[in-house]
Every structure is written in structure tokens, then in C-alpha cells.
C-alpha atoms as a PDB file:
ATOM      1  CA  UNK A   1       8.226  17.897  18.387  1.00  0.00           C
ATOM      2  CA  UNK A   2       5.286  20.809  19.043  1.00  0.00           C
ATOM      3  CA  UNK A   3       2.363  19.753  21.224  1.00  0.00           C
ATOM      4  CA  UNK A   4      -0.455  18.998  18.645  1.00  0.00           C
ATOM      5  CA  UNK A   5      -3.379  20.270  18.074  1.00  0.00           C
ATOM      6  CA  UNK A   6      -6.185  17.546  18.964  1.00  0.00           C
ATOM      7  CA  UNK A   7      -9.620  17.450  17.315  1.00  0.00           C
ATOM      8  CA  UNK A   8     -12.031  15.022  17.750  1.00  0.00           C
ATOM      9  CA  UNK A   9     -14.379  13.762  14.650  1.00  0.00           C
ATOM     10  CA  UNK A  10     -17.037  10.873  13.737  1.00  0.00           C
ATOM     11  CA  UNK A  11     -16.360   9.137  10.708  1.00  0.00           C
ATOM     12  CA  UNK A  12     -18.771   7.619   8.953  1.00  0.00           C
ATOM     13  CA  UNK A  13     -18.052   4.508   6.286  1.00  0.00           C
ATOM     14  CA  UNK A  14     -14.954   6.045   4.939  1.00  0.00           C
ATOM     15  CA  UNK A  15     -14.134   3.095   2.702  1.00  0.00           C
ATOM     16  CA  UNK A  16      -9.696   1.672   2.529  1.00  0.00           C
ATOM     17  CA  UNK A  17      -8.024  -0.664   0.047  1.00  0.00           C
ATOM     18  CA  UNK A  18      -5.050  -1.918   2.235  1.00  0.00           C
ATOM     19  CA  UNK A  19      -2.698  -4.239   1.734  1.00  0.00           C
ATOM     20  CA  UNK A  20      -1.614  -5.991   5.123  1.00  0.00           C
ATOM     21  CA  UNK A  21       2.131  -6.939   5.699  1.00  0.00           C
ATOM     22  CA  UNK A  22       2.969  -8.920   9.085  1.00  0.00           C
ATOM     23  CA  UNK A  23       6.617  -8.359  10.646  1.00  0.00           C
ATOM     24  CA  UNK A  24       8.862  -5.975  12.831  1.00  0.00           C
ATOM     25  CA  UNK A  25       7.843  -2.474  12.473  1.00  0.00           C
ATOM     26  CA  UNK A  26      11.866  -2.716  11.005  1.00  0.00           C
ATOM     27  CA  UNK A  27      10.775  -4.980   8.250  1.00  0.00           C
ATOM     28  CA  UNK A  28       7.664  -2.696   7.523  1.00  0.00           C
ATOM     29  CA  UNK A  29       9.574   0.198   6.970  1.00  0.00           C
ATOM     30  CA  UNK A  30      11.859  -1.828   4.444  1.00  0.00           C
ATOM     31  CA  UNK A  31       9.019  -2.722   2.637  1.00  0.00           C
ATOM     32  CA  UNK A  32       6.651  -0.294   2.837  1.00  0.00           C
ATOM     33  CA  UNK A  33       7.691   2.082  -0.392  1.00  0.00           C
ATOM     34  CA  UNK A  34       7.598  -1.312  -2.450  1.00  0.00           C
ATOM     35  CA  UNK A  35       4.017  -1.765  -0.408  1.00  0.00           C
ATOM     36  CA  UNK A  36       2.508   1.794  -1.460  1.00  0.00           C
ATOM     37  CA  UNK A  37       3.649   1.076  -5.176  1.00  0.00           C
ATOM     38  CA  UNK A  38       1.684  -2.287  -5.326  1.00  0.00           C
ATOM     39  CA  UNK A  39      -1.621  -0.196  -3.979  1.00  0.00           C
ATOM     40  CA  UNK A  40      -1.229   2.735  -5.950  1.00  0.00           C
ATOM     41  CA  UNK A  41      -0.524   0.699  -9.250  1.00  0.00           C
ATOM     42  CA  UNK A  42      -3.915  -1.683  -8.423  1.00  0.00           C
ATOM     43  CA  UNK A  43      -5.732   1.640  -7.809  1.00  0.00           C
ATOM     44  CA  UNK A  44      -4.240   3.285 -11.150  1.00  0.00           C
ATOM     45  CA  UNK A  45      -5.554   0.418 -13.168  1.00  0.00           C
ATOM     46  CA  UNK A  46      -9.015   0.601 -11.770  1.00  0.00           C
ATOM     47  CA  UNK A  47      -9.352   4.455 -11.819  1.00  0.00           C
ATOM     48  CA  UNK A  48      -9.385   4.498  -7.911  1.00  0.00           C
ATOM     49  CA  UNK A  49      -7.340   7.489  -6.896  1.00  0.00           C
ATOM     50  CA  UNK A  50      -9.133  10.817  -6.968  1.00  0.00           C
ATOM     51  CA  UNK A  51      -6.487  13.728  -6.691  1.00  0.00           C
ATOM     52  CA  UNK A  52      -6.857  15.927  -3.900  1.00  0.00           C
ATOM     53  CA  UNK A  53      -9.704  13.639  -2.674  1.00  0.00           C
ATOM     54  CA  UNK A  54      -7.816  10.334  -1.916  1.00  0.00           C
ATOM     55  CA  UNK A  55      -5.879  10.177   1.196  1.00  0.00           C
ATOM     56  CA  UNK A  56      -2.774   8.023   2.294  1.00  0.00           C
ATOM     57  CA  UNK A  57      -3.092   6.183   5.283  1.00  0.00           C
ATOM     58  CA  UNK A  58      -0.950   3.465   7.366  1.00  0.00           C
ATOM     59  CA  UNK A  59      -3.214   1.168   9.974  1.00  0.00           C
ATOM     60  CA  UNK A  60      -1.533  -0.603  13.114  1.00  0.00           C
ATOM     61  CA  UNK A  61      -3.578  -3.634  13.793  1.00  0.00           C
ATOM     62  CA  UNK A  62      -1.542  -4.633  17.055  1.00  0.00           C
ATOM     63  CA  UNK A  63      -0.272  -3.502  20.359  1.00  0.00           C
ATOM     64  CA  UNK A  64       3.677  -3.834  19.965  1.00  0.00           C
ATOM     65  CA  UNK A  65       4.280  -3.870  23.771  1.00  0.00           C
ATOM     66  CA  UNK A  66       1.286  -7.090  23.570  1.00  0.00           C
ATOM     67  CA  UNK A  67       2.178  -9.064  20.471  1.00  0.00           C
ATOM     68  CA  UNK A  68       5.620 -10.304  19.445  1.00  0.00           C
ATOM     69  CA  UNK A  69       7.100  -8.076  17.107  1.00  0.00           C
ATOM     70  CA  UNK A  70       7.724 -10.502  14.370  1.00  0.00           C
ATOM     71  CA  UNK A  71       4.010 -11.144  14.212  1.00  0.00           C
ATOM     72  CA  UNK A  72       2.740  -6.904  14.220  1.00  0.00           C
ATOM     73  CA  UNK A  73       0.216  -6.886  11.930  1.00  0.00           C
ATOM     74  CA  UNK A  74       0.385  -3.381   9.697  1.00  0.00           C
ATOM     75  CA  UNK A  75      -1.321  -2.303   6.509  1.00  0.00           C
ATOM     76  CA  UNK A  76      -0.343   0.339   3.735  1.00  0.00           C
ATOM     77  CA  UNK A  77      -3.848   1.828   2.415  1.00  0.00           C
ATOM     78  CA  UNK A  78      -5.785   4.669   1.067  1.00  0.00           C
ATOM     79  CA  UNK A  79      -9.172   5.706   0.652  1.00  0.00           C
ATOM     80  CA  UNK A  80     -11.187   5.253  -2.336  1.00  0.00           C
ATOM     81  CA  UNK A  81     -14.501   7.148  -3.102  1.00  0.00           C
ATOM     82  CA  UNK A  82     -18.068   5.296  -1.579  1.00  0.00           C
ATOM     83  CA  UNK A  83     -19.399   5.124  -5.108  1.00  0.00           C
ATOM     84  CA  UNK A  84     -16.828   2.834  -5.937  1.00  0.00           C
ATOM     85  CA  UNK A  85     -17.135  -0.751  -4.964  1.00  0.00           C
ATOM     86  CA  UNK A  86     -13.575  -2.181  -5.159  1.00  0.00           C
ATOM     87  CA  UNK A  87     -13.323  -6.025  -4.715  1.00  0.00           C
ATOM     88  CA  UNK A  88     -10.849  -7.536  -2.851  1.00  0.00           C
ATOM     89  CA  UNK A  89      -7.740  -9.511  -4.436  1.00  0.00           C
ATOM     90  CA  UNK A  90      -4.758 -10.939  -3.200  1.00  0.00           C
ATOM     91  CA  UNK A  91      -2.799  -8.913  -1.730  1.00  0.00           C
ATOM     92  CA  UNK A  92      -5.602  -6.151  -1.336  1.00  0.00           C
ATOM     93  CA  UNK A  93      -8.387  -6.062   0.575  1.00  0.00           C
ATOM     94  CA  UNK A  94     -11.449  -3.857   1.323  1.00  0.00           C
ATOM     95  CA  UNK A  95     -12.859  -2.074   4.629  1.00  0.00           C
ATOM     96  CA  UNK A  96     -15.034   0.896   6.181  1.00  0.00           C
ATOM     97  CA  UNK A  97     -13.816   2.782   8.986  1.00  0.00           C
ATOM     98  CA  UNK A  98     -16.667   3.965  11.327  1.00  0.00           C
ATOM     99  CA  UNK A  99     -16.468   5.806  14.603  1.00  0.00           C
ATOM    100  CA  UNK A 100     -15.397   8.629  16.990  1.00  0.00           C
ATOM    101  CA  UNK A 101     -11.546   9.119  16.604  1.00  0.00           C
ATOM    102  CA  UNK A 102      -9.306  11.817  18.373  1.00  0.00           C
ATOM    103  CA  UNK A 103      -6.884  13.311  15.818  1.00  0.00           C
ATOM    104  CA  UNK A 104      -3.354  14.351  16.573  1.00  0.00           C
ATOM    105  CA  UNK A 105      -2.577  17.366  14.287  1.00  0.00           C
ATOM    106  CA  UNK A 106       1.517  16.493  14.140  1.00  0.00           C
ATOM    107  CA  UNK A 107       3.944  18.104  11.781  1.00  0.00           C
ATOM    108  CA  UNK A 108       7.293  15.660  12.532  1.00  0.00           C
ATOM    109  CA  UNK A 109      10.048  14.269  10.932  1.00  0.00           C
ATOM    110  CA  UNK A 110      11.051  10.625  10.673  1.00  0.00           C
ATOM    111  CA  UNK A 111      12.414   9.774  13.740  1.00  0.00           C
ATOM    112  CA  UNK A 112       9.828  11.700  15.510  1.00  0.00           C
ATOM    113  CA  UNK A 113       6.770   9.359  14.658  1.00  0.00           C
ATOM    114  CA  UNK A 114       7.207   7.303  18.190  1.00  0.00           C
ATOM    115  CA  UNK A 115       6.547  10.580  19.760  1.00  0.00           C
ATOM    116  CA  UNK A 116       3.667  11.419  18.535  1.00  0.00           C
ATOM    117  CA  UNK A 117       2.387   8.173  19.091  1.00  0.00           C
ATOM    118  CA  UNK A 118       3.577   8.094  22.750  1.00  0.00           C
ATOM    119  CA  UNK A 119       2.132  11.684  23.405  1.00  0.00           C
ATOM    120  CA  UNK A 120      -1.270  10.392  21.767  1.00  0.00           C
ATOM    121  CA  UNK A 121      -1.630   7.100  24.103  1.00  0.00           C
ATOM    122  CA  UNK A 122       0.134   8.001  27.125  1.00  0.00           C
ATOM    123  CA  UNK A 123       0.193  12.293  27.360  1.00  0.00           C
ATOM    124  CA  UNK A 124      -3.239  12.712  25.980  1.00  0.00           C
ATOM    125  CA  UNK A 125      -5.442   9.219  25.839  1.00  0.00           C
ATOM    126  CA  UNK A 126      -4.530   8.037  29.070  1.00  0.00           C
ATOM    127  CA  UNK A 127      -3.799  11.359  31.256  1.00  0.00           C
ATOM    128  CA  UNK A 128      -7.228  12.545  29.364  1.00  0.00           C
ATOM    129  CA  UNK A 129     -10.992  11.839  29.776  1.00  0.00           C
ATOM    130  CA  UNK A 130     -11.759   9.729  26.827  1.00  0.00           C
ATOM    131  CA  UNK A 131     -12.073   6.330  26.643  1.00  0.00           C
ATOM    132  CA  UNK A 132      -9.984   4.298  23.519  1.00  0.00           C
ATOM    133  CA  UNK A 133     -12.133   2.057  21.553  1.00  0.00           C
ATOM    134  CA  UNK A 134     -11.391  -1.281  20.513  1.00  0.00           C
ATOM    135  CA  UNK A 135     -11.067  -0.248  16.510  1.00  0.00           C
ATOM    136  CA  UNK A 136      -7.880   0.306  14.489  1.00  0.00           C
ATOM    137  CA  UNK A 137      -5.622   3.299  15.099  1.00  0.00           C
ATOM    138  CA  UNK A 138      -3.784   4.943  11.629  1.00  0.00           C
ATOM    139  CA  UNK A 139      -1.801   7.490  10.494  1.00  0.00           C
ATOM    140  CA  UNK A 140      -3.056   9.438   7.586  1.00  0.00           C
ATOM    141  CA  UNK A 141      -0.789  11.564   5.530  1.00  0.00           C
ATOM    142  CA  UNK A 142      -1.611  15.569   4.824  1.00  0.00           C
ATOM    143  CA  UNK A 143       1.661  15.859   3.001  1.00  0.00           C
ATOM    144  CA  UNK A 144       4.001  13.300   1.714  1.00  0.00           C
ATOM    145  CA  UNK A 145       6.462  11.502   4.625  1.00  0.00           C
ATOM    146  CA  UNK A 146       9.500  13.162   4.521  1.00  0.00           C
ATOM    147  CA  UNK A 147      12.453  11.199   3.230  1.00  0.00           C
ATOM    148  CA  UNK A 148      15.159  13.068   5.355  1.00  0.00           C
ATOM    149  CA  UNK A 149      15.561  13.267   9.141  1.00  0.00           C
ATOM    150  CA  UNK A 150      15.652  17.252   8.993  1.00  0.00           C
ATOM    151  CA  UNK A 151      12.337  17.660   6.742  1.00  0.00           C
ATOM    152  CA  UNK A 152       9.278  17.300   8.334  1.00  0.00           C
ATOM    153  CA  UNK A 153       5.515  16.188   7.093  1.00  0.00           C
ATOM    154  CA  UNK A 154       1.892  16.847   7.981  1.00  0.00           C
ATOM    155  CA  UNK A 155       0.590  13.762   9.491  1.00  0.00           C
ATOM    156  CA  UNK A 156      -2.445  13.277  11.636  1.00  0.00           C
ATOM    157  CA  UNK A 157      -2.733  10.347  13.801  1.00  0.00           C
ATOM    158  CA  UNK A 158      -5.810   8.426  14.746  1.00  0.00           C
ATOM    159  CA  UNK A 159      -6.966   6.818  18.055  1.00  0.00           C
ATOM    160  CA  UNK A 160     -10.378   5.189  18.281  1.00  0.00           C
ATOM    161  CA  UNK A 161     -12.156   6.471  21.328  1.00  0.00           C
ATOM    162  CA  UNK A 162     -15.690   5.584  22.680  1.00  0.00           C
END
């Protein structure tokens, strides 16, 4: 993995339908293709996905070295345009993500996602001057995850600062 390049950005109201699964990160990964079709079908049917405009994302709601792994709380979800007013219905639900964020610019492969997180928190966050905010940290997806260990994807990974 290449050292990233790190950017730092305010977002303002950027609006995510999510759907939240709760489980090993193990179990996530199992689920998560079957996950991303349930989103993308509810966002089909209500003319939600804007191409080239409407990003990917995956949000970590939990620490996994503080909660029990069986309860990590993690959501598949993309964004969807501020005109549109989605409402929320089982399994999907509706937020805004506000705030200063550092973004890791990573270009990895599968099993390199755990080091790019670990170079985020502990290399750059916690080595670094900024402060992490108590908010949700994601990964959003530039290019499509790669479904082989030896291809490799563009994804960016946000960490709430103050």
C-alpha cells in the first residue's frame, strides 16, 4: 500500500440512505453485496441514483477494539441529491453528514483495507495534529471495490476531525 494523499474538507448536509446491518465485520462482508442490491433496487424504484453524481459509501458506527464484534454496527449507503426528500422504511433509513473530515486518498486492494484504516487512525490521526470528532467515519467508493486480491480500487476514507 502507497502512503495516501490526505486532504481535508467541510461537508455540508450531504444527505445517505443506508441500510444498517449489526454483526462481525466477517458477517458484513458476507452480506454486504446482497446489502448494496436491496439499496440500489429501493433507490431505482424511486428515481434516487443520479449517475456520475451519486456516490457509494460504507459507514462504521463502532470502535471494533471497544464493542464486541458480534454487536459492530455497519451500514451500506449512498448519497442521494438534497432536492430529494427520501423517507425512511424498513430496512432504510435517512441521514445528513455535516462536518470537517480528513480524507485518505487510497488506491488498495481487498486485503489492504485494514491498512488504510490503521495508517488513517494510528500513522496520521493520532501521530498528527488534529483532533477526531465524535461523528461517523466511512469509506466512499471512487471506483468500484475490486473483486480480486490483485486488482485494486479508488477508495477514500473518512475520519471526523474537530
Amino acid at each position: 500500500m502507497n502512503k495516501p494523499n490526505i486532504t481535508i474538507e467541510k461537508i455540508t448536509n450531504m444527505q445517505i440512505l443506508y441500510i444498517r446491518f449489526r454483526g462481525t465485520y466477517i458477517e458484513f462482508r458476507k452480506n454486504s453485496r446482497k446489502l448494496f442490491g436491496t439499496l440500489f433496487t429501493y433507490a431505482e424504484e424511486k428515481s434516487m441514483i443520479i449517475p456520475n453524481v451519486t456516490k457509494v459509501l460504507t459507514l462504521y458506527h463502532d470502535n471494533p477494539y471497544i464493542t464486541e464484534a458480534k454487536n459492530l454496527r455497519t451500514s451500506v449507503a449512498m448519497t442521494v441529491n438534497t432536492d430529494i426528500v427520501p423517507q425512511a422504511s424498513e430496512p432504510i433509513g435517512v441521514i445528513a453528514i455535516s462536518g470537517r473530515f480528513a480524507i485518505g486518498h487510497f488506491e488498495i486492494s481487498p486485503d489492504e483495507y485494514h491498512l488504510a484504516w490503521q495508517y488513517m487512525y494510528n500513522e496520521w490521526l493520532f501521530k498528527g495534529t488534529q483532533s477526531p470528532r465524535d461523528a461517523v467515519p466511512f469509506e466512499l467508493y471512487v471506483t468500484e471495490p475490486p473483486r480480486s486480491f490483485k486488482q485494486k480500487s479508488k477508495t477514500d476514507i473518512y475520519i471526523p476531525i474537530e
